[in-house]
Protein backbone atom coordinates (compact mmCIF):
# COMPACT_ATOMS: atom_id res chain seq x y z
CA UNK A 1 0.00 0.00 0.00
CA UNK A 2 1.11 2.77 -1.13
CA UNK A 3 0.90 6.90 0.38
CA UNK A 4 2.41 10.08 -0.72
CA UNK A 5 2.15 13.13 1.50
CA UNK A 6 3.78 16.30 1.16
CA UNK A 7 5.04 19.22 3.75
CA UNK A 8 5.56 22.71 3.39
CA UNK A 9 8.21 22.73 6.45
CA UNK A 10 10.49 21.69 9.01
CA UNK A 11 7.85 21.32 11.55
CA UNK A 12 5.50 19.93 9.46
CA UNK A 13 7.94 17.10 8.41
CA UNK A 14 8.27 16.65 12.48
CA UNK A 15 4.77 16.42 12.81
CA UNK A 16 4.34 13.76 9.97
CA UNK A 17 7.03 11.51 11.77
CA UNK A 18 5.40 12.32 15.36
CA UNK A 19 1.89 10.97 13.84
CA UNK A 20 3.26 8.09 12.61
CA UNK A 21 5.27 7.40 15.56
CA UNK A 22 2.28 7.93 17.16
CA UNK A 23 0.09 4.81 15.64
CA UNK A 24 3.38 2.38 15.97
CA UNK A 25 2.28 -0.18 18.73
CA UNK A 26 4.69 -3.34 17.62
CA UNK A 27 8.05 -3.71 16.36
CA UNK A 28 8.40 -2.21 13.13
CA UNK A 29 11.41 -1.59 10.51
CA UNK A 30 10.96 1.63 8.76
CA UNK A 31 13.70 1.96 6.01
CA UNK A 32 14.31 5.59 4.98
CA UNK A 33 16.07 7.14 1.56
CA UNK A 34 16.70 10.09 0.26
CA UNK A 35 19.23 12.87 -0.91
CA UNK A 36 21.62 14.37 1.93
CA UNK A 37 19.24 17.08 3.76
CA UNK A 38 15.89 15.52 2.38
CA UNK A 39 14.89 15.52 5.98
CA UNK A 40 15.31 12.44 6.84
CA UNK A 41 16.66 12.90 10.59
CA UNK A 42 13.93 15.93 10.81
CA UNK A 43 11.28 12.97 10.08
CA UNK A 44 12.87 10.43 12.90
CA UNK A 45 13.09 13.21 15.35
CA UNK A 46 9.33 13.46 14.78
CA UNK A 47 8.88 9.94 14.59
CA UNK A 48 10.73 10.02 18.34
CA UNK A 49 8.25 12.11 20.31
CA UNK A 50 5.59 10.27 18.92
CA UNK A 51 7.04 6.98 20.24
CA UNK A 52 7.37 9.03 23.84
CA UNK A 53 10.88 9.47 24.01
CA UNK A 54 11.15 12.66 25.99
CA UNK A 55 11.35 16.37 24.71
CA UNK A 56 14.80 16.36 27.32
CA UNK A 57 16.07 13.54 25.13
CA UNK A 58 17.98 14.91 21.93
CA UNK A 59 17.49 13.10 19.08
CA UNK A 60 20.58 13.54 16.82
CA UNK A 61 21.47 12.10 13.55
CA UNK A 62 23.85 9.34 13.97
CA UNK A 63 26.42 9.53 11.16
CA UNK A 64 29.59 8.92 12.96
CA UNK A 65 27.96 6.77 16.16
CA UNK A 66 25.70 4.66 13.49
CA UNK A 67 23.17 3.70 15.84
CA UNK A 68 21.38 6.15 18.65
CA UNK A 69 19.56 4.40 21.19
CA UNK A 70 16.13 6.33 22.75
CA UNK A 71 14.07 5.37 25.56
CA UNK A 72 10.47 5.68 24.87
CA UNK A 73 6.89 3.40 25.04
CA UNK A 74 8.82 1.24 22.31
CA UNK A 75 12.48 1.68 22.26
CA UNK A 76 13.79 3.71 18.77
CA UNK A 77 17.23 2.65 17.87
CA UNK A 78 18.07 5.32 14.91
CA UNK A 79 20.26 3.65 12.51
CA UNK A 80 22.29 5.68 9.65
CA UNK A 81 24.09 3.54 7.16
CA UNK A 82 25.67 6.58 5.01
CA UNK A 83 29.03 5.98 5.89
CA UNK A 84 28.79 2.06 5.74
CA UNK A 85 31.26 0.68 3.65
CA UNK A 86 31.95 -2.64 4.50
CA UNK A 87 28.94 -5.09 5.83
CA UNK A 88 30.92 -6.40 8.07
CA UNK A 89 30.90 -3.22 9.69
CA UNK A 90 26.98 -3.70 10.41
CA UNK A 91 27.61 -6.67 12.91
CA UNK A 92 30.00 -4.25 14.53
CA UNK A 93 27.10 -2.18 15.68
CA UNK A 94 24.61 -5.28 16.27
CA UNK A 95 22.43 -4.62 13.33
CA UNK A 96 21.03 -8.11 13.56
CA UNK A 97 20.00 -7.90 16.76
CA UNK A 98 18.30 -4.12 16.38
CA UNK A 99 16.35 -5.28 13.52
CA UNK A 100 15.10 -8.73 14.91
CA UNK A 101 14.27 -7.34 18.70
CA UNK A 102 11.34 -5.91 19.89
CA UNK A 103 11.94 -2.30 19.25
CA UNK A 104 11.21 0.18 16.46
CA UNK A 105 14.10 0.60 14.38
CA UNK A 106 14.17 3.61 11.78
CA UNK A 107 17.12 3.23 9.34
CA UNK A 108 19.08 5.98 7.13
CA UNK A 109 20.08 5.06 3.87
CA UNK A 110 18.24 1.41 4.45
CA UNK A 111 19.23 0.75 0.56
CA UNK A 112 22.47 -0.15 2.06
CA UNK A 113 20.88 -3.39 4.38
CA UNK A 114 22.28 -6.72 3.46
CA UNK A 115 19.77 -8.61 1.46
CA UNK A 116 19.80 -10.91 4.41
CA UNK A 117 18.60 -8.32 7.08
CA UNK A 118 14.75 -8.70 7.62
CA UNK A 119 12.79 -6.40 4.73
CA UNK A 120 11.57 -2.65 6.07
CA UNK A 121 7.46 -2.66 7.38
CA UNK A 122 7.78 0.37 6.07
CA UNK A 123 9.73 2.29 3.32
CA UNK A 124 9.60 5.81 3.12
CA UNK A 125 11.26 7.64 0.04
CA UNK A 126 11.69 11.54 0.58
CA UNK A 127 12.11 13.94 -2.61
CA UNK A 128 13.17 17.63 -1.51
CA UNK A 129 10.96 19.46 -3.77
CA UNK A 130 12.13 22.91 -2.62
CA UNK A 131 12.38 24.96 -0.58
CA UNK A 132 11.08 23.47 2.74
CA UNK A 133 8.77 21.75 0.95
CA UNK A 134 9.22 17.55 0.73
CA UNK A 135 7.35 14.69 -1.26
CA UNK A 136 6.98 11.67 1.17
CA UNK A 137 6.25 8.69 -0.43
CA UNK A 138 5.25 5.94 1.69
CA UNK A 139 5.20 2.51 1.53
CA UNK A 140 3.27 -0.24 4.25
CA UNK A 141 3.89 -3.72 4.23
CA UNK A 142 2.21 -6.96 6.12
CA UNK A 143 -0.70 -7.53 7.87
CA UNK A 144 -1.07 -3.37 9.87
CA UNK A 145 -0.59 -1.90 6.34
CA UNK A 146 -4.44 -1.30 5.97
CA UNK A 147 -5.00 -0.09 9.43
CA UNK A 148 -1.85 2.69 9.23
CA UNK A 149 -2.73 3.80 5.83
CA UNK A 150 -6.22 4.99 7.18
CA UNK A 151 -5.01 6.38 10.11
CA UNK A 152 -2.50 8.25 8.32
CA UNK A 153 -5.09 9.81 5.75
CA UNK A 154 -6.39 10.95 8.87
CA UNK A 155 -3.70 12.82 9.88
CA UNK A 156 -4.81 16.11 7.86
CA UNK A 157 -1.43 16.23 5.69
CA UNK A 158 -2.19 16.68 1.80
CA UNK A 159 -2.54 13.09 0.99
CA UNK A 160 -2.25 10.95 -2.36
CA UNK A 161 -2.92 7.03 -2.72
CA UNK A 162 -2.26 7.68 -6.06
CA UNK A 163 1.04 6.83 -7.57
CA UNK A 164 3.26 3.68 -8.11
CA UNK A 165 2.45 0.07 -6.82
CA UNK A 166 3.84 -0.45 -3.83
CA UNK A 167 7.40 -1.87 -3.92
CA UNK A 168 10.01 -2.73 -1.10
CA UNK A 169 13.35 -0.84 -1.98
């Protein structure tokens, strides 16, 4: 199933990752892409205070750390695979046991996975469009896929169903 939403700004890309952080009550994988600056650590810091990690808590893009750890209802390990080179790098930093635990794991750059590593729930593909403005296009996967689609039309972000078929990345 397939969603694409677009935001005029900053804030509203935070909002968009705090609603959908928000309706998240399992373990998911959410595999991100896009362009350096898209807004991709914008969206997860969103995505953060809707999974009730605290306003006290920063939530910082991990480029040189890899993984950030944060404390919420579900635990968010923020994983950024930019500067990933070599896969065995990824067991380095426990990647297998992030993405099979029971804990929401949002992942930078989540082209880069090892076709091994368990497929994204979700895949969201962000197109700077100018601007502030962004073109989210989102992807659900398995059995929630109907239920978070209509909750996120509901979220009162311009929203399209309308597009390609829905494809894991």
């Amino acid at each position: 199933m397939h969603l694409r939403i677009e935001t005029k700004s900053a804030l509203d890309t935070f909002n968009l990752g705090r609603h959908l952080g928000g309706l998240l009550d399992r373990p998911f994988i959410i595999g991100l892409s896009g362009d350096l600056g898209a807004g991709k650590t914008v969206f997860i810091q969103g995505l953060a205070r809707g999974l009730g990690v605290a306003e006290n808590i920063p939530v910082t893009s991990p480029t040189y750390t890899l993984v950030n750890e944060y404390p919420g209802r579900r635990t968010l390990y923020h994983v950024d695979l930019y500067r990933i080179e070599d896969p065995g790098e990824l067991a380095d930093i426990g990647l297998d046991e992030i993405l099979s635990g029971n804990c929401l794991a949002a992942v930078e750059w989540a082209d880069r996975l090892p076709e091994e590593s368990p497929d994204p729930d979700i895949v969201i593909q962000i197109e700077d469009t100018g601007d502030d403005t962004r073109r989210f296009s989102l992807f659900f996967y398995g059995p929630p896929a109907p239920d978070l689609v209509e909750a996120m039309k509901k979220s009162g972000f311009p929203i399209s169903d309308k597009g390609p078929n829905a494809r894991r990345e």
